[in-house]
N, C-alpha and C. Protein backbone atom coordinates (compact mmCIF):
# COMPACT_ATOMS: atom_id res chain seq x y z
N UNK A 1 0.85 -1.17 0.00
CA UNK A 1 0.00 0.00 0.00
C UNK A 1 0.90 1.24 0.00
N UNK A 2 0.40 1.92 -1.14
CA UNK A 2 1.37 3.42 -0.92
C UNK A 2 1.15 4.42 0.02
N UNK A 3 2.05 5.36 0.50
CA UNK A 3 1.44 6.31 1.38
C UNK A 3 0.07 7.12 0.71
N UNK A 4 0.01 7.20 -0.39
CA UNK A 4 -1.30 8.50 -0.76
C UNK A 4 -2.73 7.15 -0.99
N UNK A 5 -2.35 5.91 -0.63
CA UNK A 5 -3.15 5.13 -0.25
C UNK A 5 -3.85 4.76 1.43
N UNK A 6 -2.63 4.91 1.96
CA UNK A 6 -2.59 4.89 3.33
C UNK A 6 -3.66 6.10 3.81
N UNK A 7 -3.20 7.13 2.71
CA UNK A 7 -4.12 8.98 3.54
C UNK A 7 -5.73 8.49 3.15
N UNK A 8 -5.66 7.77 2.14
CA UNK A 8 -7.27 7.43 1.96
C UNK A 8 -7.92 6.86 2.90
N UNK A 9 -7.30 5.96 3.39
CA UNK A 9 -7.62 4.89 4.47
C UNK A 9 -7.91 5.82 5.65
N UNK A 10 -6.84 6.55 6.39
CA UNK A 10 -7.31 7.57 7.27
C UNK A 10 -8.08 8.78 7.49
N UNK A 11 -8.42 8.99 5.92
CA UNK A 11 -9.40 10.27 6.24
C UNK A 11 -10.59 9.35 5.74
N UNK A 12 -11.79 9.28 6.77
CA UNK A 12 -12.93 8.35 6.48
C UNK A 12 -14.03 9.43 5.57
N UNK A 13 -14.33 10.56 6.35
CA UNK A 13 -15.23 10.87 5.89
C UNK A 13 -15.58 12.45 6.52
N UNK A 14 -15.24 13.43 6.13
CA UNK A 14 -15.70 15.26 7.24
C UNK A 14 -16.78 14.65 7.67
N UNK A 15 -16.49 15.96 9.32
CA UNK A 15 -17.44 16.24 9.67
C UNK A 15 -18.28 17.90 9.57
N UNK A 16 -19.94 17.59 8.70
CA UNK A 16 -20.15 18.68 8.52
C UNK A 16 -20.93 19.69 9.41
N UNK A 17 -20.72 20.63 10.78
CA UNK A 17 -21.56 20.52 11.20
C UNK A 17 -20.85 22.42 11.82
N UNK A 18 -21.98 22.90 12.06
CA UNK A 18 -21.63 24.44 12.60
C UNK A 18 -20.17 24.22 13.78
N UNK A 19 -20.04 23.75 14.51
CA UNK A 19 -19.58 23.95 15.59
C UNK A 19 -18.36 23.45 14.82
N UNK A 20 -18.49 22.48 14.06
CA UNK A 20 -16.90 21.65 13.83
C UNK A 20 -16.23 22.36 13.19
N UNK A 21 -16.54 23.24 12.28
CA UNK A 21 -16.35 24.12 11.79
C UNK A 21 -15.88 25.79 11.46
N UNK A 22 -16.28 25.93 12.94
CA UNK A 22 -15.99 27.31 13.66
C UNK A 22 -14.68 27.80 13.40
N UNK A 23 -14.47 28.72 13.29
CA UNK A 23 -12.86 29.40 13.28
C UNK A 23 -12.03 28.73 12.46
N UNK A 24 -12.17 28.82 11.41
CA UNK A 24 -11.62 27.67 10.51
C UNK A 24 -10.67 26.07 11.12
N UNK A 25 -11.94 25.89 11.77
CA UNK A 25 -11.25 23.84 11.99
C UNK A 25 -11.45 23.30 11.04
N UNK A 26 -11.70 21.86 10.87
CA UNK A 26 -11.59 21.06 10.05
C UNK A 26 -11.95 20.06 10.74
N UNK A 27 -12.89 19.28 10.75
CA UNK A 27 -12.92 17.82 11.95
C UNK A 27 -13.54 16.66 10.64
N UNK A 28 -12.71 15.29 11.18
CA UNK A 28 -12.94 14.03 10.63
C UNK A 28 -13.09 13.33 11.20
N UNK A 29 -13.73 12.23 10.60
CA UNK A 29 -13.69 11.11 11.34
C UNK A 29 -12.19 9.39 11.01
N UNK A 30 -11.87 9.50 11.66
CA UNK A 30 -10.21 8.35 11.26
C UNK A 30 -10.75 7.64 12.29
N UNK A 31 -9.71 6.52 11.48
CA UNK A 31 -9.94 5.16 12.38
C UNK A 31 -9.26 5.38 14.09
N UNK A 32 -9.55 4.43 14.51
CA UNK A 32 -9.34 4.86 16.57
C UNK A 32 -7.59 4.18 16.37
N UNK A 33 -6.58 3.37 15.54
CA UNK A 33 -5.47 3.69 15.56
C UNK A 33 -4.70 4.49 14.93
N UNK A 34 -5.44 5.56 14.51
CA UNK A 34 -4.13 6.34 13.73
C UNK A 34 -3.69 7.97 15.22
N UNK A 35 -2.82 8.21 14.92
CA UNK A 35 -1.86 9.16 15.50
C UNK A 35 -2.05 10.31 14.63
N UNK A 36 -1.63 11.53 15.83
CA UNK A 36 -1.63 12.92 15.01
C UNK A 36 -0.78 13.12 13.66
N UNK A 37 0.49 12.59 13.87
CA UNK A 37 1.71 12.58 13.14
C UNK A 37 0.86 12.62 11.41
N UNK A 38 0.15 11.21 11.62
CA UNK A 38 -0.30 10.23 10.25
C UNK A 38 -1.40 11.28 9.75
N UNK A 39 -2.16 11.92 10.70
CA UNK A 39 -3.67 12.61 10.55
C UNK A 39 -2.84 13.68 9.99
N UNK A 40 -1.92 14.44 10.18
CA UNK A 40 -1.00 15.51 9.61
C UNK A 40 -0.96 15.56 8.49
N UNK A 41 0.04 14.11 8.15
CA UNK A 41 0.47 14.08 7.01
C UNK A 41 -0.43 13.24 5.63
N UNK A 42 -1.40 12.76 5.96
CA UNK A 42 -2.48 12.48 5.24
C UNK A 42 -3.65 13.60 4.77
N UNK A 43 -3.86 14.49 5.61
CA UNK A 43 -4.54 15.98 5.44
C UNK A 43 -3.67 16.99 4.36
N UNK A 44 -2.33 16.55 5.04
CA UNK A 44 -1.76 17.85 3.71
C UNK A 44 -1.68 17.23 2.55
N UNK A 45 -1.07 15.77 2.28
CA UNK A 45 -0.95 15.24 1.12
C UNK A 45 -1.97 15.19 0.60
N UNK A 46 -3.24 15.03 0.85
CA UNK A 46 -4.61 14.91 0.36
C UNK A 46 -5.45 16.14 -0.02
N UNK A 47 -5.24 17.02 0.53
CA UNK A 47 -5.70 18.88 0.10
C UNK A 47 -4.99 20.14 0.14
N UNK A 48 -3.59 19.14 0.00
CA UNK A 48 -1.99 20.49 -0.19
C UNK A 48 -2.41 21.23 0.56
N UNK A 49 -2.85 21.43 1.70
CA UNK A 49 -2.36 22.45 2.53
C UNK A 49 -1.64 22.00 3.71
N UNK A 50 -0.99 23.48 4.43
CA UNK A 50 -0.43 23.35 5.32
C UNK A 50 -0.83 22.97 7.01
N UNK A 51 -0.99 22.52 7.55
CA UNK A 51 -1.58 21.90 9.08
C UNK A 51 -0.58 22.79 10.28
N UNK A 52 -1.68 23.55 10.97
CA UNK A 52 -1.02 23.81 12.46
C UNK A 52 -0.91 23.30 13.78
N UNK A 53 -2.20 22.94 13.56
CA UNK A 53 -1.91 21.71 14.49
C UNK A 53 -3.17 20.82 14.76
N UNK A 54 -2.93 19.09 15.69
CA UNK A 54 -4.35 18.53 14.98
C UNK A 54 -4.55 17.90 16.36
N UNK A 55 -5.92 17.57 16.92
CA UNK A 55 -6.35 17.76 18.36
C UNK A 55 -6.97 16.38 18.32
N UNK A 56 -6.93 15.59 18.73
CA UNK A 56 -8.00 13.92 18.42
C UNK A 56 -9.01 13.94 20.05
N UNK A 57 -10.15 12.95 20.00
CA UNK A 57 -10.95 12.62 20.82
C UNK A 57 -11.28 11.40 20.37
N UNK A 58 -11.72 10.93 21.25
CA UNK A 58 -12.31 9.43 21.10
C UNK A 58 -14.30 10.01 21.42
N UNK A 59 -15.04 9.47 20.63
CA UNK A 59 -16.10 9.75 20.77
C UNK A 59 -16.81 8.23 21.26
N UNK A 60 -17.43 8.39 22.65
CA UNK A 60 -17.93 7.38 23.41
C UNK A 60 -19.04 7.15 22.27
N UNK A 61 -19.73 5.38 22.40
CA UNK A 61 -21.06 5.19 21.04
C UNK A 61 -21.92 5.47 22.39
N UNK A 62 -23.18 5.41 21.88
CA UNK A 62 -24.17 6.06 22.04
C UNK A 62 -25.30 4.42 22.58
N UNK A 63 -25.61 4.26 23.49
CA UNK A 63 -26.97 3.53 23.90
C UNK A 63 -27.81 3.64 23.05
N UNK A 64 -28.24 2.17 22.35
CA UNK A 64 -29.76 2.06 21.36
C UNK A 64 -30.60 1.46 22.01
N UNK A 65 -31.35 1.39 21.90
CA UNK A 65 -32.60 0.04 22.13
C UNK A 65 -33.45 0.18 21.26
N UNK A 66 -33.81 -0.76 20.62
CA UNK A 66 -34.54 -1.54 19.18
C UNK A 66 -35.31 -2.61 19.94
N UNK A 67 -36.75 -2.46 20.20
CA UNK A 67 -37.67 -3.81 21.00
C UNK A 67 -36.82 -4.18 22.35
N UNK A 68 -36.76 -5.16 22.34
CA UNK A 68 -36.13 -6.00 23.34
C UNK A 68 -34.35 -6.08 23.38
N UNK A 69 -34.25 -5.36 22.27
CA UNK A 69 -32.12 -5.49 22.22
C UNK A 69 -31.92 -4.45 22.54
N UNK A 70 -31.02 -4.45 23.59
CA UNK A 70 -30.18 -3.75 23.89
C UNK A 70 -28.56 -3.38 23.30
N UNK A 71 -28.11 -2.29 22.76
CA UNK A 71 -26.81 -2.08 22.42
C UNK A 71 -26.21 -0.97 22.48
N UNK A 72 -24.74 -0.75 22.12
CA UNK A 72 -23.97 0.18 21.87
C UNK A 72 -23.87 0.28 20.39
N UNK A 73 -23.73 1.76 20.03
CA UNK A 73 -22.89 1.82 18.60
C UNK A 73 -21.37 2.07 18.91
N UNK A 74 -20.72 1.51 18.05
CA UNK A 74 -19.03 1.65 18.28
C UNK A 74 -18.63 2.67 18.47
N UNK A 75 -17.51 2.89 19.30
CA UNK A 75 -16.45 3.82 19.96
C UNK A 75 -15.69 4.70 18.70
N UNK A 76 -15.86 5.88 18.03
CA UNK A 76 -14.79 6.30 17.11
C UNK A 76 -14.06 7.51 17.79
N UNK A 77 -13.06 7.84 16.27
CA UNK A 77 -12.30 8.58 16.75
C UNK A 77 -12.91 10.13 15.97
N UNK A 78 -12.18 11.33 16.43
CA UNK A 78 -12.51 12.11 15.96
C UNK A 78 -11.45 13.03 15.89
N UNK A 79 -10.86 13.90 14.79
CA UNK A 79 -9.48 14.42 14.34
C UNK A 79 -10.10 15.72 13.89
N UNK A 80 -9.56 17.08 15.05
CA UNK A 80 -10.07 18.22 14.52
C UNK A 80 -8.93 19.22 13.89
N UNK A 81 -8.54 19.95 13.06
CA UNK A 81 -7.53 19.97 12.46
C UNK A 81 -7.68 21.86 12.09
N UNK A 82 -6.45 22.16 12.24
CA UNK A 82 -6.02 23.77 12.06
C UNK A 82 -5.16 24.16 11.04
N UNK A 83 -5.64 24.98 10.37
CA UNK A 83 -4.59 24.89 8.87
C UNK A 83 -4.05 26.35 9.41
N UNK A 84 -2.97 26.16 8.95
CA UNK A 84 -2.11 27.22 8.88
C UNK A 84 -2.66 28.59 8.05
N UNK A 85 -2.54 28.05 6.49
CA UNK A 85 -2.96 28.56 5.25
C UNK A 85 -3.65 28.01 4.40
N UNK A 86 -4.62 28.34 4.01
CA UNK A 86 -5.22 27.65 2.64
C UNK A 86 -6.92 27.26 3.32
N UNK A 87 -7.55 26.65 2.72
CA UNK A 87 -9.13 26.28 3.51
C UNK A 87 -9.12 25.00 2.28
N UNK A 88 -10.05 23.85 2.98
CA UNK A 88 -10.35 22.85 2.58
C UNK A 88 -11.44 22.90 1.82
N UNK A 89 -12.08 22.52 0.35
CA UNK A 89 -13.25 22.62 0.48
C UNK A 89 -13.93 21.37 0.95
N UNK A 90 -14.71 20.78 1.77
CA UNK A 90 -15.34 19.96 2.37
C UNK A 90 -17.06 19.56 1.28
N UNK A 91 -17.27 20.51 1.21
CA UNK A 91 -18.65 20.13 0.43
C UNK A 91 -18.65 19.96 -1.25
């Protein structure tokens, strides 16, 4: 797997939402093993810009109940990201 394969793999999918967005962030969703380092360098290689710096959370899942089952939805991660220069377009 090449690295500009690897950046695919780690950037899953933006998040689009007022707050994530604020003050020019940037927030994604990446898998729960990747590191800032990788989230860095997969963001710039993927929309040439420059990164200032990139902040992660783990987002707890959420309690369902459907009839009689009880569950969780899975644990992700969440990668909010500061560009130096330049803006992403997301939409």
């Amino acid at each position: 797997m090449t690295s500009l394969d690897r950046s695919y793999h780690l950037i899953r999918r933006p998040i689009v939402t007022e707050k994530a967005m604020e003050r020019g962030n940037y927030a994604f969703r990446v898998p729960r093993d990747a590191n800032k380092v990788e989230i860095r360098q997969a963001i710039e290689r993927l929309f040439e810009v420059k990164v200032k710096s990139v902040n992660t959370l783990t987002v707890k899942g959420k309690w369902k109940i459907r009839g009689r089952t009880i569950g969780r939805t899975q644990d992700w991660k969440k990668a909010v990201v500061v560009l130096k220069e330049g803006t992403i377009d997301v939409l």
